[in-house]
Structures are given as structure tokens and as C-alpha cells.
C-alpha atoms as a PDB file:
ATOM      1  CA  UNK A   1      99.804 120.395  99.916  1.00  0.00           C
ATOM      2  CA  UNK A   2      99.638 121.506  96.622  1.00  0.00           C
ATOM      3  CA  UNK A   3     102.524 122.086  94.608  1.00  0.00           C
ATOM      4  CA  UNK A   4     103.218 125.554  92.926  1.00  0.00           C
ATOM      5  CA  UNK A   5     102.329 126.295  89.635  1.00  0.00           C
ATOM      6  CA  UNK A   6     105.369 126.372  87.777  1.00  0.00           C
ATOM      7  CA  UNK A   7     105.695 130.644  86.245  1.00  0.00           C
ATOM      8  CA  UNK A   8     106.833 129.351  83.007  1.00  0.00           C
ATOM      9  CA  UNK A   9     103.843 127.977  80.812  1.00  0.00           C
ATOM     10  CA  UNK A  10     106.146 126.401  77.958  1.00  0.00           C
ATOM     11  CA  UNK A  11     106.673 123.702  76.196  1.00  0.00           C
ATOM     12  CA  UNK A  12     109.975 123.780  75.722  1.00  0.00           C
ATOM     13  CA  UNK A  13     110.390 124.262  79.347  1.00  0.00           C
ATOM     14  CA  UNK A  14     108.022 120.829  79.969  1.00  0.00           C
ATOM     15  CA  UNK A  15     109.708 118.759  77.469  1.00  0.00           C
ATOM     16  CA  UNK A  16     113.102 120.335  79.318  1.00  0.00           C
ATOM     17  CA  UNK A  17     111.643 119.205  82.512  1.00  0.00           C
ATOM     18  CA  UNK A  18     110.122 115.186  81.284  1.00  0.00           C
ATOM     19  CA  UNK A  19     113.458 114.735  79.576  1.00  0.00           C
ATOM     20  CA  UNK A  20     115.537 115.696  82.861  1.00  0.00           C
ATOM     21  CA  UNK A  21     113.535 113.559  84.872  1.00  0.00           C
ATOM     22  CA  UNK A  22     113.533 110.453  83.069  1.00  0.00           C
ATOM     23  CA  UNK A  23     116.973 110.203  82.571  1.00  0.00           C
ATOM     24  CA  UNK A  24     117.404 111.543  86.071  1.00  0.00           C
ATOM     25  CA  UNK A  25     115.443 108.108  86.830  1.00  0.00           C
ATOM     26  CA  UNK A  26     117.914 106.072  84.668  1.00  0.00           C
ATOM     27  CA  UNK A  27     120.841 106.902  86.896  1.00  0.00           C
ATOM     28  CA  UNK A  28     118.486 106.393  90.125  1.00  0.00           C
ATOM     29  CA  UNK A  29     117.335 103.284  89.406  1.00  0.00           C
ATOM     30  CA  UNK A  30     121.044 102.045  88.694  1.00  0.00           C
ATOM     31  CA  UNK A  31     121.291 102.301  92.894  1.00  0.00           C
ATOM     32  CA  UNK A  32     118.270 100.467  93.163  1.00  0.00           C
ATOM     33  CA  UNK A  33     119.696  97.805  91.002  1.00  0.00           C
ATOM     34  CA  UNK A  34     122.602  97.482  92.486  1.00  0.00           C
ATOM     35  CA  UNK A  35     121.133  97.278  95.793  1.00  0.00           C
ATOM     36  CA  UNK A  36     118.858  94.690  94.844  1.00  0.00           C
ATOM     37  CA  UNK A  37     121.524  92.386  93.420  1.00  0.00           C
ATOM     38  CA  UNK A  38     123.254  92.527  96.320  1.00  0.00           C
ATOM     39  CA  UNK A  39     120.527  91.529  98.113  1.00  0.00           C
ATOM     40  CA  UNK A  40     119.552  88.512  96.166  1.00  0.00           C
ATOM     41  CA  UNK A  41     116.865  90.199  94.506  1.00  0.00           C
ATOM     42  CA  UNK A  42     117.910  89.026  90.719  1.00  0.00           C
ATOM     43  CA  UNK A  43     113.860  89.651  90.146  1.00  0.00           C
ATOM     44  CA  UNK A  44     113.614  92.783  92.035  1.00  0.00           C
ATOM     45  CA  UNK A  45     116.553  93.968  89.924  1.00  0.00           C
ATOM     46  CA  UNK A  46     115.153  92.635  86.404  1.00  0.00           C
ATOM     47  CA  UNK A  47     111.889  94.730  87.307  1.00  0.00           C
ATOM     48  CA  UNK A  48     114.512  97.784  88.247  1.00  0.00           C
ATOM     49  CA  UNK A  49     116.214  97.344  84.607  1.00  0.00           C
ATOM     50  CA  UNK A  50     112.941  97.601  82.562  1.00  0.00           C
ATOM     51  CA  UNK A  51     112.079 100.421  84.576  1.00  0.00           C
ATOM     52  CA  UNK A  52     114.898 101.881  83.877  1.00  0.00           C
ATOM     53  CA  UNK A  53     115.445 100.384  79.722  1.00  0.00           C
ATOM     54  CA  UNK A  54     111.747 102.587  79.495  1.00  0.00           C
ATOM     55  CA  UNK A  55     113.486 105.547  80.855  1.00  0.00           C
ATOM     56  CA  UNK A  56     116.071 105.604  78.771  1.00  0.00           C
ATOM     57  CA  UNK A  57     114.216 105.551  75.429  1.00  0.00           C
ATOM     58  CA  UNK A  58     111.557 108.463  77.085  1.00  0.00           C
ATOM     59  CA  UNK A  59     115.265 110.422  77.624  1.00  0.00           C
ATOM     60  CA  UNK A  60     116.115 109.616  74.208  1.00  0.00           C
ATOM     61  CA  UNK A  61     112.983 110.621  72.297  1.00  0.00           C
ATOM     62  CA  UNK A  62     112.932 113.512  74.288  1.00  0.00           C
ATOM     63  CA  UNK A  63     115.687 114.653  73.129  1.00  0.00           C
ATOM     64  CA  UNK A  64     115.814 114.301  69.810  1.00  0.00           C
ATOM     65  CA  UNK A  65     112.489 116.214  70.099  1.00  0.00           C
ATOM     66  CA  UNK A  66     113.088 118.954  71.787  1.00  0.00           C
ATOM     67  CA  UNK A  67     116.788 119.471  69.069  1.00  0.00           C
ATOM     68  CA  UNK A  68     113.831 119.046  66.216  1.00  0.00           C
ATOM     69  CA  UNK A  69     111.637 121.843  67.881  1.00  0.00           C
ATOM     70  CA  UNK A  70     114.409 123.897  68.733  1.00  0.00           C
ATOM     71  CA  UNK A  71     115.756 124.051  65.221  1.00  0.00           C
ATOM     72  CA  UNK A  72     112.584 124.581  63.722  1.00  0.00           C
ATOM     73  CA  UNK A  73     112.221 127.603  65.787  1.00  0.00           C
ATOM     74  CA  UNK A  74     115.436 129.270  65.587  1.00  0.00           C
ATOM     75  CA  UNK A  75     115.422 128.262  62.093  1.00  0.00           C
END
């Protein structure tokens, strides 16, 4: 199944959306790490932590870009 279209074709909206959902991810994967280490899984959870290190900076670029596009539009 597809999924809808989303009604609002912005970029602002987008870069909303990718910034959300990578740092969304960063507090996911903090389960997942968790759950691996008490497993055992010390390699599971290293893989987890880069995952979630990558996230992290994508969350943090993102928003410093959408305060410098915001700005520049509202003057």
C-alpha cells in the first residue's frame, strides 16, 4: 500500500519532518541499547550507538538549518 502524499509540499515542513525523525531514532535506539546490553550483546549494542551517534548529528544539523532558514525568511 502506498502511503499518502503528504498535502503540504514544503520544505520547511520536510526538514521539520527529517529532523523529528532522527532524533526520534536517538531516543529509540537508546531501548535497543539497553536491551542489547542486557542481553550480552556488547557488539549488538556498539552497532546500536553508532546508529544512534549518526542520528544525533543529522538532529543537530537539522536544526541549526532549519533556525538559519527560518531567520532568513522572517528576516
Amino acid at each position: 500500500m502506498a502511503e499518502p502524499e503528504s498535502p503540504l509540499k514544503d520544505k520547511n515542513y520536510n526538514l521539520v519532518w527529517a529532523v523529528h525523525q532522527s532524533l526520534e531514532n536517538v531516543w529509540r535506539l537508546e531501548g535497543y541499547i539497553e536491551d542489547a546490553e542486557r542481553q550480552g550483546d556488547e557488539e549488538l549494542a556498539r552497532w546500536f550507538r553508532r546508529i544512534q551517534e549518526n542520528n544525533q548529528k543529522a538532529g543537530d544539523q537539522g536544526k541549526r538549518l532549519l533556525v538559519e532558514r527560518l531567520t532568513e525568511e522572517n528576516g
